[in-house]
N, C-alpha and C. Protein backbone atom coordinates (compact mmCIF):
# COMPACT_ATOMS: atom_id res chain seq x y z
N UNK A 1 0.84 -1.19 0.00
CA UNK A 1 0.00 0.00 0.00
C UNK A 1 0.88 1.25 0.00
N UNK A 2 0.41 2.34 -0.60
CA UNK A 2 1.20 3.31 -0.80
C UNK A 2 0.54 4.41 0.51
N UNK A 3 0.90 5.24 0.71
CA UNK A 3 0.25 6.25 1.93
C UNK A 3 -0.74 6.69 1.77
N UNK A 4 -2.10 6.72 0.91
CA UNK A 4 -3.00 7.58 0.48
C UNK A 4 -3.90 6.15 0.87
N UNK A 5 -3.40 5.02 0.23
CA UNK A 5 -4.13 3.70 0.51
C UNK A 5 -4.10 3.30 2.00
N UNK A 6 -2.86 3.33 2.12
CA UNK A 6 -3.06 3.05 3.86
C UNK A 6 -3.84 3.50 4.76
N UNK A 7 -4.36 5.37 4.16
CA UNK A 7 -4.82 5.77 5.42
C UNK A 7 -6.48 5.86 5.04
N UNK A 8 -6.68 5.66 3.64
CA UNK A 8 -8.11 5.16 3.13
C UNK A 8 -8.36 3.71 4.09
N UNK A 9 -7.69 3.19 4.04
CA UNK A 9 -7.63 1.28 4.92
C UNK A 9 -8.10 1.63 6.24
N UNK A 10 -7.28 2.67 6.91
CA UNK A 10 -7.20 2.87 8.35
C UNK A 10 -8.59 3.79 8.49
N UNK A 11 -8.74 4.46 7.89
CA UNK A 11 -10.22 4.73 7.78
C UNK A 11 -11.31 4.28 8.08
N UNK A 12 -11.40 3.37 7.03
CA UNK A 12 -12.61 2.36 7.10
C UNK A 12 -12.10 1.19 8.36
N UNK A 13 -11.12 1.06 9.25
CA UNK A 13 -11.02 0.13 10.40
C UNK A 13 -11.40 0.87 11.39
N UNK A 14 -10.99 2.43 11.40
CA UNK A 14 -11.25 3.07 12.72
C UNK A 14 -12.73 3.62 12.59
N UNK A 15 -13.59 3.87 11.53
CA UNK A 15 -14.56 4.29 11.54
C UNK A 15 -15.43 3.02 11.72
N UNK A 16 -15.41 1.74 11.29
CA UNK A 16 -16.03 0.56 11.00
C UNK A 16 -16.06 -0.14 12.68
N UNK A 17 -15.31 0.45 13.76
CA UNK A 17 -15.21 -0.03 14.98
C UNK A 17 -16.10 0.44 15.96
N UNK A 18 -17.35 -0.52 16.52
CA UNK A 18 -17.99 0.24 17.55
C UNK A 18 -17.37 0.65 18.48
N UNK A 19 -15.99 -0.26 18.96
CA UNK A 19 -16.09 0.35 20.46
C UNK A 19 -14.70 1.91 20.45
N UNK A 20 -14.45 1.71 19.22
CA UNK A 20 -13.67 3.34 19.00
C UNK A 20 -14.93 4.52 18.64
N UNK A 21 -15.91 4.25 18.33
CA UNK A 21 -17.12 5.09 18.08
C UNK A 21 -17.29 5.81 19.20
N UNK A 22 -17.88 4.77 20.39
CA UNK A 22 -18.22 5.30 21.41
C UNK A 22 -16.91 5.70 22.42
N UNK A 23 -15.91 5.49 22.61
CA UNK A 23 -14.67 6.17 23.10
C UNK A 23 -15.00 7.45 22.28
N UNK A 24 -14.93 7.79 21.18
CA UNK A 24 -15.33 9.25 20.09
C UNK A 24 -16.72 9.80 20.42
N UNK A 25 -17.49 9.49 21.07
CA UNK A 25 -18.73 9.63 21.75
C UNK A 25 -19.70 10.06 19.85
N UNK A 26 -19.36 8.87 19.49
CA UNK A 26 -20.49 9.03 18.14
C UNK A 26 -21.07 7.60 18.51
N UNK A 27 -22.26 8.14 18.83
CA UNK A 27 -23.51 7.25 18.81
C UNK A 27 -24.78 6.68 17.86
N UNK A 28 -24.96 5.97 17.71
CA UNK A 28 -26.05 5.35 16.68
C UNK A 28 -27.08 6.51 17.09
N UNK A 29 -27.96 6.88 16.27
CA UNK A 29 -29.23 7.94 17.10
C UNK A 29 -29.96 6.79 17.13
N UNK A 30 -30.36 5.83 16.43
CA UNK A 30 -31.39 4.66 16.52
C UNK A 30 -30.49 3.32 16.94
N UNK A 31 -30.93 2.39 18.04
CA UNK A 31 -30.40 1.54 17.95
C UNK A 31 -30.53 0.33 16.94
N UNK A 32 -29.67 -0.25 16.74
CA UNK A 32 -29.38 -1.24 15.68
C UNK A 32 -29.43 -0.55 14.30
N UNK A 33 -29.37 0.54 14.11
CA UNK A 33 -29.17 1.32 12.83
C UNK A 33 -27.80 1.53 12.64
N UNK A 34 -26.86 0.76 11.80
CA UNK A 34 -25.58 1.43 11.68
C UNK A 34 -25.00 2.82 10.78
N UNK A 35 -24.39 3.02 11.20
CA UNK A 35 -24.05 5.07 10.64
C UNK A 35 -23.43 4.33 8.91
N UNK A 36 -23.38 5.47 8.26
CA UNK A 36 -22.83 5.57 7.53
C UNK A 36 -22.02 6.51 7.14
N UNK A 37 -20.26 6.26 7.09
CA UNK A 37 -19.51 7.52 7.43
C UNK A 37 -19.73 8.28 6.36
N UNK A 38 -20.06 8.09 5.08
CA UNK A 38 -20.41 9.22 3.98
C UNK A 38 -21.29 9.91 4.46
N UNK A 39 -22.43 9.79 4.80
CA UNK A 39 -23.32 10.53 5.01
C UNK A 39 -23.77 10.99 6.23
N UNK A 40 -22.82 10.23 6.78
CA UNK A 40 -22.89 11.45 8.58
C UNK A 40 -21.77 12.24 8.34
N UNK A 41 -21.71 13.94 8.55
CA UNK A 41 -20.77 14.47 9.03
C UNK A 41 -19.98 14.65 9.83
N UNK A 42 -20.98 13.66 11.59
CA UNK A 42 -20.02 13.76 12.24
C UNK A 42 -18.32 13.00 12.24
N UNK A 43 -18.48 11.88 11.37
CA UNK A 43 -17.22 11.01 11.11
C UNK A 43 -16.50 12.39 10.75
N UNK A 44 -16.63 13.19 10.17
CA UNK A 44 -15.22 13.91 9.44
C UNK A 44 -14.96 14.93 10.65
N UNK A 45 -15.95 14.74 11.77
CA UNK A 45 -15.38 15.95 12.72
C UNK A 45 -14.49 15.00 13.95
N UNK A 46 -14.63 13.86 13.91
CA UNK A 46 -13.89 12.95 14.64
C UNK A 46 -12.97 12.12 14.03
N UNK A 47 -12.65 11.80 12.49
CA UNK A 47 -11.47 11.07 12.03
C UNK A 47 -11.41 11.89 11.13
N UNK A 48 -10.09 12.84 11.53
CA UNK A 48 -9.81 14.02 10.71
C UNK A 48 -8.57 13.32 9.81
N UNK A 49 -7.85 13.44 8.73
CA UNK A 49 -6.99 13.03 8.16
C UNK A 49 -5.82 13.66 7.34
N UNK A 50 -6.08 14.42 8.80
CA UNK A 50 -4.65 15.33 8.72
C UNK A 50 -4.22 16.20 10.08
N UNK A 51 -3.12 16.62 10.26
CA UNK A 51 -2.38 17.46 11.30
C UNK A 51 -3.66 18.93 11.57
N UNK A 52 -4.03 18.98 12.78
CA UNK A 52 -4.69 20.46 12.94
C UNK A 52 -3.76 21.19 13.69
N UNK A 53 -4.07 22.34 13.20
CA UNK A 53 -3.55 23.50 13.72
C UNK A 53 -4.45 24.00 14.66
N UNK A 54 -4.32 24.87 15.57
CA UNK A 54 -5.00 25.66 17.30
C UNK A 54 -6.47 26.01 16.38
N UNK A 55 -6.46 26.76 15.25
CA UNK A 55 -7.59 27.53 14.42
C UNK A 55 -8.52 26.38 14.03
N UNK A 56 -8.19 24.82 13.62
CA UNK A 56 -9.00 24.26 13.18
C UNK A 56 -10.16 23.46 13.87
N UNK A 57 -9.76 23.65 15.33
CA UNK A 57 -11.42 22.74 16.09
C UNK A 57 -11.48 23.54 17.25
N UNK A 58 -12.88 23.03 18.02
CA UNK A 58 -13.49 23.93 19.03
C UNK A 58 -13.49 22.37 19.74
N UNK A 59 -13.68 23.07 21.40
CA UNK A 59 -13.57 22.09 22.21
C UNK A 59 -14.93 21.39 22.09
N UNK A 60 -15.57 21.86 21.71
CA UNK A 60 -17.28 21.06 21.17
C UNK A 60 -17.01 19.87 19.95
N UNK A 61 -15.80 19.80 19.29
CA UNK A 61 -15.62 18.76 18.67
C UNK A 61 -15.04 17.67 19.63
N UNK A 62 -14.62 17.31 20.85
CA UNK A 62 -13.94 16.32 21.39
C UNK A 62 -14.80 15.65 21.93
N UNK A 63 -14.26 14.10 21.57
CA UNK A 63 -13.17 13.87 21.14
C UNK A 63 -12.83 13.52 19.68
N UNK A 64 -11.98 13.36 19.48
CA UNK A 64 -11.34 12.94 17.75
C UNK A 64 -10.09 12.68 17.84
N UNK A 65 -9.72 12.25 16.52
CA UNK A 65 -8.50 11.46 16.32
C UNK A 65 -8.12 12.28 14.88
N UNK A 66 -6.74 12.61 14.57
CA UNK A 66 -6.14 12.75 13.33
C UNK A 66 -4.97 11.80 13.19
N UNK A 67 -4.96 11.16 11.84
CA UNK A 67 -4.40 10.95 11.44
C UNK A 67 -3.54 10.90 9.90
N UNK A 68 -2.30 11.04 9.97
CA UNK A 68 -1.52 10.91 8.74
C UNK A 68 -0.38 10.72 8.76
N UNK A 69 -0.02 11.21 7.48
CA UNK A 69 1.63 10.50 7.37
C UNK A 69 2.51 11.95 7.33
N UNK A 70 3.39 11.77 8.09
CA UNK A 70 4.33 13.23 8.13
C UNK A 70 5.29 12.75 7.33
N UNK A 71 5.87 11.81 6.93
CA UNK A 71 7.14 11.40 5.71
C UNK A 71 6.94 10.10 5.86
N UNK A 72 7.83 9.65 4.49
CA UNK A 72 8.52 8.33 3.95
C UNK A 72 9.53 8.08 3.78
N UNK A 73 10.24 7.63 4.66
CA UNK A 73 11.91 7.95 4.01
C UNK A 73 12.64 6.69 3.51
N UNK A 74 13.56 6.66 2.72
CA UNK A 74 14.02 5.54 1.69
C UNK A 74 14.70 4.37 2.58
N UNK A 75 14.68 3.20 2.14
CA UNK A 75 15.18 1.62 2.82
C UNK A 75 16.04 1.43 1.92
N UNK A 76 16.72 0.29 1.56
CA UNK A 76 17.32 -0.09 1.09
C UNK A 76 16.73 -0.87 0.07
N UNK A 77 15.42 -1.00 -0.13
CA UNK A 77 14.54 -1.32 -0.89
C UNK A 77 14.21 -0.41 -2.01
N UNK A 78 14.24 -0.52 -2.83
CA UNK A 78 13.79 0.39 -4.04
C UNK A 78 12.58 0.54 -4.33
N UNK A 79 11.52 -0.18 -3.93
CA UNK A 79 10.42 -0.17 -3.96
C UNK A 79 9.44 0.16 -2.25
N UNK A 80 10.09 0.04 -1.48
CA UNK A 80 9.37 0.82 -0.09
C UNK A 80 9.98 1.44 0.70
N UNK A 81 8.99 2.86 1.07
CA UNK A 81 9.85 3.42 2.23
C UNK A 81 9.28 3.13 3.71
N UNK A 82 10.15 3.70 4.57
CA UNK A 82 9.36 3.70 5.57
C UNK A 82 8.98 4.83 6.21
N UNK A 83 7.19 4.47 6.41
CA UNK A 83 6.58 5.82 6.85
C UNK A 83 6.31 6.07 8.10
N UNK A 84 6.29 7.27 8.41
CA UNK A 84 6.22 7.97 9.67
C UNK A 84 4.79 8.29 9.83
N UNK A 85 3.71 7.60 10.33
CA UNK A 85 2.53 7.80 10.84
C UNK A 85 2.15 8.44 12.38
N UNK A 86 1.22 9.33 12.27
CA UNK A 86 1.25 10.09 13.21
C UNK A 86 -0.19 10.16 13.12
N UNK A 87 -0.94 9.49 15.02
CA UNK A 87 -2.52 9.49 15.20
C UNK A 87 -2.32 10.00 16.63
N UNK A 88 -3.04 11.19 16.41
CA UNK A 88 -2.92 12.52 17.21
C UNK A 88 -4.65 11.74 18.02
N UNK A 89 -4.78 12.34 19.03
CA UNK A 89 -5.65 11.71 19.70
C UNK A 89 -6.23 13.81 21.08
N UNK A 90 -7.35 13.62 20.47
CA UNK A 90 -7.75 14.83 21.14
C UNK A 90 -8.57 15.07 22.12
N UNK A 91 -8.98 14.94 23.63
CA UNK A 91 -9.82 15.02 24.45
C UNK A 91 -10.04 15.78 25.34
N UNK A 92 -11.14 15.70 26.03
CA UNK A 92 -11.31 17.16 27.15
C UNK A 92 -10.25 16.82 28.24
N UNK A 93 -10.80 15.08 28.65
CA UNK A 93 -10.23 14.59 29.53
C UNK A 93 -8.81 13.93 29.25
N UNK A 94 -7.69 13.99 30.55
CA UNK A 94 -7.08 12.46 30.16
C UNK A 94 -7.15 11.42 30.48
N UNK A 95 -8.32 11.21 31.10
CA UNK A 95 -8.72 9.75 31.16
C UNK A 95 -9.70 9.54 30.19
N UNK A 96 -9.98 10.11 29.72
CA UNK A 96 -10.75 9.49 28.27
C UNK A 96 -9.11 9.50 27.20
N UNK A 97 -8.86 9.58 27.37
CA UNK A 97 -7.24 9.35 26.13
C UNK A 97 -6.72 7.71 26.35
N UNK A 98 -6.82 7.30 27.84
CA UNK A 98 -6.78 5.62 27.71
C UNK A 98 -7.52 4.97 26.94
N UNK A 99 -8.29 5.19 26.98
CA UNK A 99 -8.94 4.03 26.31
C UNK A 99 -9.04 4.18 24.95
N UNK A 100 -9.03 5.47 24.34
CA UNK A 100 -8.65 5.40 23.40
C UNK A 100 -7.87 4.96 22.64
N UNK A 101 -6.49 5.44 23.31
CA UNK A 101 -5.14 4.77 23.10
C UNK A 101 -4.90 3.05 23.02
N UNK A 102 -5.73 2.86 23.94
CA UNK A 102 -5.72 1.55 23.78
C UNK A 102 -6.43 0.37 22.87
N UNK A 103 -7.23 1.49 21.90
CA UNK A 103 -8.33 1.01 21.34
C UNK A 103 -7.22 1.09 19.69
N UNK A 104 -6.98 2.06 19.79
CA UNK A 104 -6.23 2.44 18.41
C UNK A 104 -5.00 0.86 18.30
N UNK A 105 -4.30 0.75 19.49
CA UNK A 105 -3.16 -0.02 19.24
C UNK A 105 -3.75 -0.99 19.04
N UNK A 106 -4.64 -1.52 19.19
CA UNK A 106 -4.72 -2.75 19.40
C UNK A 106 -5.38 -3.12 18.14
N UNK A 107 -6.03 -1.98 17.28
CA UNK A 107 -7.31 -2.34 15.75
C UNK A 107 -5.08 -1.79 15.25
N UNK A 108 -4.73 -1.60 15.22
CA UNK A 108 -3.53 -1.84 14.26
C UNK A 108 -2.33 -2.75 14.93
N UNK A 109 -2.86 -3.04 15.56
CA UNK A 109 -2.15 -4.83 15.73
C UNK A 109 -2.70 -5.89 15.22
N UNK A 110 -4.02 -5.63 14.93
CA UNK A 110 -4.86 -6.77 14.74
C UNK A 110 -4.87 -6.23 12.67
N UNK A 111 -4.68 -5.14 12.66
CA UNK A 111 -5.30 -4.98 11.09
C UNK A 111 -4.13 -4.57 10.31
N UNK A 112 -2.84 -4.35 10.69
CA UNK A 112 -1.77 -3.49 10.39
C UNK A 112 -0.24 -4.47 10.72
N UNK A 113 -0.70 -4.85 11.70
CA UNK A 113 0.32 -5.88 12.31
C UNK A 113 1.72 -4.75 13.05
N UNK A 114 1.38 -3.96 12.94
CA UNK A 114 1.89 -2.43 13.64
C UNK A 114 2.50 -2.10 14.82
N UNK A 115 3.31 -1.85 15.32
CA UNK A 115 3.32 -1.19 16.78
C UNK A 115 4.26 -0.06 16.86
N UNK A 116 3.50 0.43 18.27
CA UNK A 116 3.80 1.58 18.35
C UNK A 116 5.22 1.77 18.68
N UNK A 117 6.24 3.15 18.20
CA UNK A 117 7.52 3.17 17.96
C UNK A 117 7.95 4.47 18.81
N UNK A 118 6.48 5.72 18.79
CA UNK A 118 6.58 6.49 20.06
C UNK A 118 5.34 7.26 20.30
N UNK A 119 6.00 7.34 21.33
CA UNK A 119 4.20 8.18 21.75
C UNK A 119 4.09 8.82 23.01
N UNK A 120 3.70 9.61 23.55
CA UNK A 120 3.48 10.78 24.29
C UNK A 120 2.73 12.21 24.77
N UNK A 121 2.62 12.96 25.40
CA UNK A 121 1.69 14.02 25.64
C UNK A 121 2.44 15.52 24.59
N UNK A 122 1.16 15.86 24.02
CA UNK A 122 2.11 17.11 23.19
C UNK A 122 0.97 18.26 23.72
N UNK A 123 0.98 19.34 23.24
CA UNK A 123 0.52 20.74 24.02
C UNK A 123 -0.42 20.48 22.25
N UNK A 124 -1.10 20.99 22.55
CA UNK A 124 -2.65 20.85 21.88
C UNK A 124 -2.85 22.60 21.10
N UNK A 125 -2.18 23.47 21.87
CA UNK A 125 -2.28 24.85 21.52
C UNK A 125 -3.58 25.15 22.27
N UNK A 126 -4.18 24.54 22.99
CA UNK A 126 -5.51 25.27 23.49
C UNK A 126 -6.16 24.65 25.13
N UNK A 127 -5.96 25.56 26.06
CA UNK A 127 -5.90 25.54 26.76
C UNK A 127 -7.36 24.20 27.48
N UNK A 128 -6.75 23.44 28.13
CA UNK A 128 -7.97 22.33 28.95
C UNK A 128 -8.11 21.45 27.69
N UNK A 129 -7.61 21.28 26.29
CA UNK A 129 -7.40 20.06 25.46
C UNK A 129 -6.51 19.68 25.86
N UNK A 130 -6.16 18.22 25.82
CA UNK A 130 -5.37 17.37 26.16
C UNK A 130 -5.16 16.49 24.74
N UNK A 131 -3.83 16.82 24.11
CA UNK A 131 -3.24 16.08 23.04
C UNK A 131 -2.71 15.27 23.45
N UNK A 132 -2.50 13.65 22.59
CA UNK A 132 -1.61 12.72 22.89
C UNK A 132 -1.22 12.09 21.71
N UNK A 133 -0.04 11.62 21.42
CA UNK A 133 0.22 11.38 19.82
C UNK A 133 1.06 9.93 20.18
N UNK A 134 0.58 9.09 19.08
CA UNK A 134 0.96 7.93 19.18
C UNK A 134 1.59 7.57 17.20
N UNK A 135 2.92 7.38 17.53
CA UNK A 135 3.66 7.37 16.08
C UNK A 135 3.68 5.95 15.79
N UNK A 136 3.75 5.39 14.50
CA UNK A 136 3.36 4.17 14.10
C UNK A 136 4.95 4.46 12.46
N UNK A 137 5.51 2.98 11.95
CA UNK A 137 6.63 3.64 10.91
C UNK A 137 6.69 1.98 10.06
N UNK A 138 5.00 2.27 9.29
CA UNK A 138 5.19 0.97 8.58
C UNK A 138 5.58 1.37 7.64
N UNK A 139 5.81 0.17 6.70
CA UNK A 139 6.55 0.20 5.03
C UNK A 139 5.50 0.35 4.29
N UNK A 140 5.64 1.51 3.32
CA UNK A 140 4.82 1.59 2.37
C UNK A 140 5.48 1.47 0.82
N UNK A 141 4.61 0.93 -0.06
CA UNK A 141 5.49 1.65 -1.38
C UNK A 141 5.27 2.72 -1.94
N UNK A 142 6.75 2.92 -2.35
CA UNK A 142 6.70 4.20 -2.73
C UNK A 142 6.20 4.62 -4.38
């Protein structure tokens, strides 16, 4: 998979997961009705698929997750690099960031075969958000 495919893949695993839904506090409005991320908007206000900046969300969007790829850099392979994935994780609380965290590693252990390489608390730019970023550095082709 090349990086555009990967994070189309990771998409449809993190959106396709009930129990990362409700960690994201997106709820079915009807029970046994499943969402559909095209046509709900809220999916794009909770699996953003890209880096935000302080200007791009209000604390009325949390929680959510961004993710993407910040580089690829060359192997010794001519055909894959390895990429630098970055799933930014955004909440009021930090105890809502566990379980999150723990929800993410584990749908890309199981779907990615993945693990995590670093991860930690970063400053969010906005005061009472709580950022946490968890880096991931699979092979993609290039």
């Amino acid at each position: 998979m090349n990086t555009f495919q990967y994070t189309d893949k990771l998409a449809k695993v993190f959106t396709g997961d009930d129990v990362l839904r409700k960690c994201l506090n997106i709820e079915s409005p009807q029970p046994g009705i499943p969402f559909h991320p095209d046509r709900d908007k809220r999916f794009a206000l909770k699996f953003r698929r890209r880096d935000q900046e302080v200007d791009e969300f209000e604390p009325s969007d949390l929680n959510f997750i961004a993710f993407y790829f910040v580089d690829a850099n060359t192997t010794k392979n001519a055909y894959m690099n390895k990429g630098i994935l970055r799933i930014d994780i955004y909440t009021k609380r930090r105890s809502s960031t566990a379980a999150i965290r723990e929800r993410i590693v584990s749908l890309m252990h199981e779907h990615f075969d993945e693990r995590v390489c670093a991860e930690g608390q970063r400053t969010s730019g906005i005061k009472d958000i709580f950022k946490y970023r968890l880096e991931f550095m699979p092979l993609v082709f290039n």
